[in-house]
PDB file of N, CA and C in Angstrom:
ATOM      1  N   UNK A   1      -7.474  26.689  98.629  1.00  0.00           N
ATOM      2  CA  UNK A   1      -8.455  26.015  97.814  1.00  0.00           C
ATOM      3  C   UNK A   1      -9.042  24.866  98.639  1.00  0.00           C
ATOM      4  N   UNK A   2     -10.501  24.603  98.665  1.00  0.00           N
ATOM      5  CA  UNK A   2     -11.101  23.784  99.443  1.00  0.00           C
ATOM      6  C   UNK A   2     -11.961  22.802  98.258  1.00  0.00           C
ATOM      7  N   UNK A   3     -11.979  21.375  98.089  1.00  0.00           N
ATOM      8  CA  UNK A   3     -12.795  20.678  97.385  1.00  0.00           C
ATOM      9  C   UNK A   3     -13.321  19.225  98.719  1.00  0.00           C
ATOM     10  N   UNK A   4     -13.609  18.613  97.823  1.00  0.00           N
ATOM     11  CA  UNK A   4     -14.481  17.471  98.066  1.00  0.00           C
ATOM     12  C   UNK A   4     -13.925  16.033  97.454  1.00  0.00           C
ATOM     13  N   UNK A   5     -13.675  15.043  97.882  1.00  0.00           N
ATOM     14  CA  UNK A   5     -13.119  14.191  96.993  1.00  0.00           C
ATOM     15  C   UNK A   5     -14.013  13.070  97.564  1.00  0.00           C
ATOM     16  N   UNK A   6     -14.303  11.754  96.432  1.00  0.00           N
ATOM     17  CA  UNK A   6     -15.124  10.264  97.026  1.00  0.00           C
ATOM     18  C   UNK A   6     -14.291   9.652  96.495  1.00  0.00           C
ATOM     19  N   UNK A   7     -13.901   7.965  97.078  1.00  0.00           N
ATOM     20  CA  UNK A   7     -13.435   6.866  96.767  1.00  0.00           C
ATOM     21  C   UNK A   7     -14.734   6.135  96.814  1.00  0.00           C
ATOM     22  N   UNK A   8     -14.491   5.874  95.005  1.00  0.00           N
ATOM     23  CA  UNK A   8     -15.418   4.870  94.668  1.00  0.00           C
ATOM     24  C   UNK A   8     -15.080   3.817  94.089  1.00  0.00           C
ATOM     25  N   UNK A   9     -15.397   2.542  95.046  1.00  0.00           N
ATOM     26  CA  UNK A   9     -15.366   1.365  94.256  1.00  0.00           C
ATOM     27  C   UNK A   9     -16.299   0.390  93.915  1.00  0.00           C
ATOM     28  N   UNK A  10     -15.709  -0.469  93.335  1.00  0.00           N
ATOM     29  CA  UNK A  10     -16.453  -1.541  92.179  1.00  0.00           C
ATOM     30  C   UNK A  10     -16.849  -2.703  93.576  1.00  0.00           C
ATOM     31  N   UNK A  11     -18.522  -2.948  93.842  1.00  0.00           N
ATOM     32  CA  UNK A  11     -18.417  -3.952  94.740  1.00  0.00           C
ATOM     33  C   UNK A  11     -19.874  -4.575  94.302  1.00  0.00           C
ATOM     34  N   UNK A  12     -20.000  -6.419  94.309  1.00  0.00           N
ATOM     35  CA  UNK A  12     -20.631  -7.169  94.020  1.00  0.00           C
ATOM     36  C   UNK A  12     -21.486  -6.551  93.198  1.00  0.00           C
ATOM     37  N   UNK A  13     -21.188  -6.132  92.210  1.00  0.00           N
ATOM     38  CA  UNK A  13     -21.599  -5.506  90.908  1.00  0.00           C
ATOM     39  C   UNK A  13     -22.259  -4.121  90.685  1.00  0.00           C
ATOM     40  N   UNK A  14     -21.915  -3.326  91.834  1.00  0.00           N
ATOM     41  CA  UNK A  14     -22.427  -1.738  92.077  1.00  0.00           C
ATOM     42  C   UNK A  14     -21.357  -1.220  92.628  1.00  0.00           C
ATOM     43  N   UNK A  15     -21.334   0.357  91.921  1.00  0.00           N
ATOM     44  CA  UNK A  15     -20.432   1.294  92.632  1.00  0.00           C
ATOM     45  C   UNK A  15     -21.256   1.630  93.758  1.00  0.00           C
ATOM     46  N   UNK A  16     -19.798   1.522  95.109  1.00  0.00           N
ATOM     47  CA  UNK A  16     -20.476   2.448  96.118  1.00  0.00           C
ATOM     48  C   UNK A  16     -19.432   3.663  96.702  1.00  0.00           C
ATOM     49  N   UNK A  17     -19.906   4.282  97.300  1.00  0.00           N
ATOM     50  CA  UNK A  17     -19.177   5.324  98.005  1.00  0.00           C
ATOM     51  C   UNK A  17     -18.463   4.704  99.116  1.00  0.00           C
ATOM     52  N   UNK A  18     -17.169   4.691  99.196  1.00  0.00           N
ATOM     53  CA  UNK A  18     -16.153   4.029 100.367  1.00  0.00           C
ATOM     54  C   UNK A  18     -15.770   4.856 101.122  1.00  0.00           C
ATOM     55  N   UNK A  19     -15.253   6.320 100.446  1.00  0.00           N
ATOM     56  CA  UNK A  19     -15.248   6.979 101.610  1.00  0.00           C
ATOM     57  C   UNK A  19     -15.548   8.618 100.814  1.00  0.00           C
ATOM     58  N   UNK A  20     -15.525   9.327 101.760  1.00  0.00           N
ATOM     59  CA  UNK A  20     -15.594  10.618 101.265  1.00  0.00           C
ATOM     60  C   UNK A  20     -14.880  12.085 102.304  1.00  0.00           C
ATOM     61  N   UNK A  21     -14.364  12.683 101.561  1.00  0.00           N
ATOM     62  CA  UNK A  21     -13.335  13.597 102.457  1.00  0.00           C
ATOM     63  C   UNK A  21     -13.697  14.966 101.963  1.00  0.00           C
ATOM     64  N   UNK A  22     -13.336  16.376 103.070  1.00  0.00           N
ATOM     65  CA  UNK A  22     -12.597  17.558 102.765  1.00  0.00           C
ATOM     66  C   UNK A  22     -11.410  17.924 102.190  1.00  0.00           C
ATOM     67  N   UNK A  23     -10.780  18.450 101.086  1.00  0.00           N
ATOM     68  CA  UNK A  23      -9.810  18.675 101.269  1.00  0.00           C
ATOM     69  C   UNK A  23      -9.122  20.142 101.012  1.00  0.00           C
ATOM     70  N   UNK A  24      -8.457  20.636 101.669  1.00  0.00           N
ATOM     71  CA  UNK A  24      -7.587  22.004 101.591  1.00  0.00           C
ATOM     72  C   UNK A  24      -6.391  22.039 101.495  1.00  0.00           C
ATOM     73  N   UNK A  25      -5.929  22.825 100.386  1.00  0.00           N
ATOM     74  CA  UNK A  25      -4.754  22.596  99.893  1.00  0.00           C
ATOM     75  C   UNK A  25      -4.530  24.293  99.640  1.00  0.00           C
ATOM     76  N   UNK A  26      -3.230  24.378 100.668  1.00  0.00           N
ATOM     77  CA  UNK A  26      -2.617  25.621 100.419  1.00  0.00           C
ATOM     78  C   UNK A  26      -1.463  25.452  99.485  1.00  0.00           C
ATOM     79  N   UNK A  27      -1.447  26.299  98.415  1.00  0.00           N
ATOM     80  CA  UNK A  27      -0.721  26.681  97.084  1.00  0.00           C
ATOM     81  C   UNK A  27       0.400  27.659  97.372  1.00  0.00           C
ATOM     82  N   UNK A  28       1.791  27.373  96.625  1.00  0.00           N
ATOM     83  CA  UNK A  28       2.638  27.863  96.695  1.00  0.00           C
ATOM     84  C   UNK A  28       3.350  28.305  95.113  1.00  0.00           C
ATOM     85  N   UNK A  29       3.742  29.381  94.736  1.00  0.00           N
ATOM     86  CA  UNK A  29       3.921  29.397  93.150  1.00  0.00           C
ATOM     87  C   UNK A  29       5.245  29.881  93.397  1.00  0.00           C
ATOM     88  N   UNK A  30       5.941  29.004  92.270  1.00  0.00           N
ATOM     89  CA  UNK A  30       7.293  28.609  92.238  1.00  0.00           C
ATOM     90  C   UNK A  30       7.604  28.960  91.119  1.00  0.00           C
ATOM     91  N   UNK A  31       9.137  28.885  90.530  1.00  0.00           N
ATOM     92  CA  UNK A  31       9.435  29.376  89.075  1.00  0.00           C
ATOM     93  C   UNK A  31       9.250  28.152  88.384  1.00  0.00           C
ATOM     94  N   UNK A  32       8.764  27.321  88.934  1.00  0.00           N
ATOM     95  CA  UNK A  32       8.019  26.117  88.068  1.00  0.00           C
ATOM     96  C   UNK A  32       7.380  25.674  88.080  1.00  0.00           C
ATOM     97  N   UNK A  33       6.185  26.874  88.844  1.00  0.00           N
ATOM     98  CA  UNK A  33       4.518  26.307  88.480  1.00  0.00           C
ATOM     99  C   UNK A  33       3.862  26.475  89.818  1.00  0.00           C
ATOM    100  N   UNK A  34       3.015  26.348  89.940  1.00  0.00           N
ATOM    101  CA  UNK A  34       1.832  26.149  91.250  1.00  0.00           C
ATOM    102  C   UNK A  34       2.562  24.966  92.236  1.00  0.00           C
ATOM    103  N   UNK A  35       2.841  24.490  92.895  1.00  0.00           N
ATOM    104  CA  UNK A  35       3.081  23.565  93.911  1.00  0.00           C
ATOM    105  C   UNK A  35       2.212  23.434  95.499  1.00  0.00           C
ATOM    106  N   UNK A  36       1.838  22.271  95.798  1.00  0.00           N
ATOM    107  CA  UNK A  36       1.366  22.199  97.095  1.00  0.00           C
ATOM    108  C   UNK A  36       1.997  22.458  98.084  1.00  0.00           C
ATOM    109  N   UNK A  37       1.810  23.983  99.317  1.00  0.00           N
ATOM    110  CA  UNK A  37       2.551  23.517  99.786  1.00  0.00           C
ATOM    111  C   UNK A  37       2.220  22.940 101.528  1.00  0.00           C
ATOM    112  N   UNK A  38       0.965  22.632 101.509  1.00  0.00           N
ATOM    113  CA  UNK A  38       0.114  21.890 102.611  1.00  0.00           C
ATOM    114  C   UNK A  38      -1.331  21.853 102.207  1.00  0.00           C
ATOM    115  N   UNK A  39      -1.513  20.694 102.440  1.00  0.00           N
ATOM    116  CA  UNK A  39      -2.837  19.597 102.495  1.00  0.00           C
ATOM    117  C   UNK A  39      -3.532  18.738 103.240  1.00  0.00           C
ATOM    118  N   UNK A  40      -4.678  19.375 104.002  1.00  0.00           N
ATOM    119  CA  UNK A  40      -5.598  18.676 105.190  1.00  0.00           C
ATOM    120  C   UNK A  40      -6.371  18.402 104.578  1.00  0.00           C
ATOM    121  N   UNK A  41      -6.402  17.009 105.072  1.00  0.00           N
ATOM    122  CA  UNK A  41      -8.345  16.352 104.707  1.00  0.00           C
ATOM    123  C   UNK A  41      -8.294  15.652 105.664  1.00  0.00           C
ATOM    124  N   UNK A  42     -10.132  15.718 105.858  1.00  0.00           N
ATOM    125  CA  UNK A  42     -10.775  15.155 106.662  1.00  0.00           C
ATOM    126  C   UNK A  42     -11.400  14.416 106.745  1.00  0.00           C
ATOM    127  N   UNK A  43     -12.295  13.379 106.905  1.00  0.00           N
ATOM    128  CA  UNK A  43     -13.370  12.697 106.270  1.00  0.00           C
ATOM    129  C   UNK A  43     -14.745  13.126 106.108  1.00  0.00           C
ATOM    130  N   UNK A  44     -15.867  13.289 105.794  1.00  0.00           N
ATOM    131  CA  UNK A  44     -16.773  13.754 105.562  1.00  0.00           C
ATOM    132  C   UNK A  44     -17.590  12.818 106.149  1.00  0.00           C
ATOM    133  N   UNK A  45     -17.845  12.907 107.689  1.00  0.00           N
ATOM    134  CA  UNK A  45     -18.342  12.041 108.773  1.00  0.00           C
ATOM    135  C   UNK A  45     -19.270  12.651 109.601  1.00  0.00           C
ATOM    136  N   UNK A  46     -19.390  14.151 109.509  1.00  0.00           N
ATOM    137  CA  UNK A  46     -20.691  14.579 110.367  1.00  0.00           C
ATOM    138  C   UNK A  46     -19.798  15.313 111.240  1.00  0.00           C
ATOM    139  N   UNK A  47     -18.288  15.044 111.259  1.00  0.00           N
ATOM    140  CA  UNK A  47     -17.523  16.060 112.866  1.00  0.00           C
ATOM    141  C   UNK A  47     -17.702  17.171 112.140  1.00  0.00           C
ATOM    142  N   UNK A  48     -17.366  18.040 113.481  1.00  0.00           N
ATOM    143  CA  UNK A  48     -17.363  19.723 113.278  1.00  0.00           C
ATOM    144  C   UNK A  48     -15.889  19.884 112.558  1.00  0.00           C
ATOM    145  N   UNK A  49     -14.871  19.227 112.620  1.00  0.00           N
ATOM    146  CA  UNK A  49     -14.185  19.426 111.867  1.00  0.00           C
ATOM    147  C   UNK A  49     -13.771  18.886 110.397  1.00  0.00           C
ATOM    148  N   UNK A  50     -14.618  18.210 110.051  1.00  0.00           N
ATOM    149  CA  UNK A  50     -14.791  18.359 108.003  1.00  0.00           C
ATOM    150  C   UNK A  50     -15.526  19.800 107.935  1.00  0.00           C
ATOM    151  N   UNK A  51     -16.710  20.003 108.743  1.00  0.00           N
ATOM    152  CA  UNK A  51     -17.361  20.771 108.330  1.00  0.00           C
ATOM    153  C   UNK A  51     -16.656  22.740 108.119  1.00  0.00           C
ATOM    154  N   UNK A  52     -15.745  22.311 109.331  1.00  0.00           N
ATOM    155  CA  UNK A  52     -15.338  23.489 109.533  1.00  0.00           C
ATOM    156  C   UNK A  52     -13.833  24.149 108.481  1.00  0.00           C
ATOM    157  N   UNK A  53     -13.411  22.392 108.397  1.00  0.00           N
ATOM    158  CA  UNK A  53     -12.636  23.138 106.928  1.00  0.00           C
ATOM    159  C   UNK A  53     -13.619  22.945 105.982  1.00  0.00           C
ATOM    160  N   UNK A  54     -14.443  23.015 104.774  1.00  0.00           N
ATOM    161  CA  UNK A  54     -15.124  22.776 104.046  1.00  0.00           C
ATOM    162  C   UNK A  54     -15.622  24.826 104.469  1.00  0.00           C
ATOM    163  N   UNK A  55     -15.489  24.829 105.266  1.00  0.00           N
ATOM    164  CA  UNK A  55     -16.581  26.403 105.393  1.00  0.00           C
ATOM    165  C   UNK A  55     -14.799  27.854 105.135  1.00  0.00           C
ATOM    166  N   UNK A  56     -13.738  26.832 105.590  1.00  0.00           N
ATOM    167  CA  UNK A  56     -12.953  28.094 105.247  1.00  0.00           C
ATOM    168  C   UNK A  56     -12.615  28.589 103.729  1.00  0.00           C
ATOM    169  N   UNK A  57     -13.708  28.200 102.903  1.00  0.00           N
ATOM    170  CA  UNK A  57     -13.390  28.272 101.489  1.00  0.00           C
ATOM    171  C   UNK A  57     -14.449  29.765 101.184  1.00  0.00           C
ATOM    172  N   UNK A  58     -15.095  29.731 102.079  1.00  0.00           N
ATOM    173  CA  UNK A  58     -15.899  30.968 102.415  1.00  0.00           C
ATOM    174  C   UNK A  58     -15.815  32.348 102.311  1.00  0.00           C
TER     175      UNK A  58
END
């Protein structure tokens, strides 16, 4: 599973975008549910590598 996540905070009276990431999270199912069982993120900075995990959802 591949998403997108932003940290947004509260600054001199406007939300702004602080940061923003890739993230991929390989799933593992257990006798007690879905569990993570690895998670890369990247930042969402213009490298070839946000971009390139962001595309393995493809």
């Amino acid at each position: 599973m591949v998403c997108e996540s932003l940290l947004i905070v509260h600054r001199a009276g406007r939300f702004v975008v602080a940061r923003a990431a890739a993230n991929r999270f390989e799933l593992t199912r257990t006798a007690d549910g879905w569990k993570i069982q690895r998670r890369v993120t990247r930042a969402l900075d213009g490298t070839p590598e946000s971009r390139d995990l962001l595309a393995l959802d493809r």
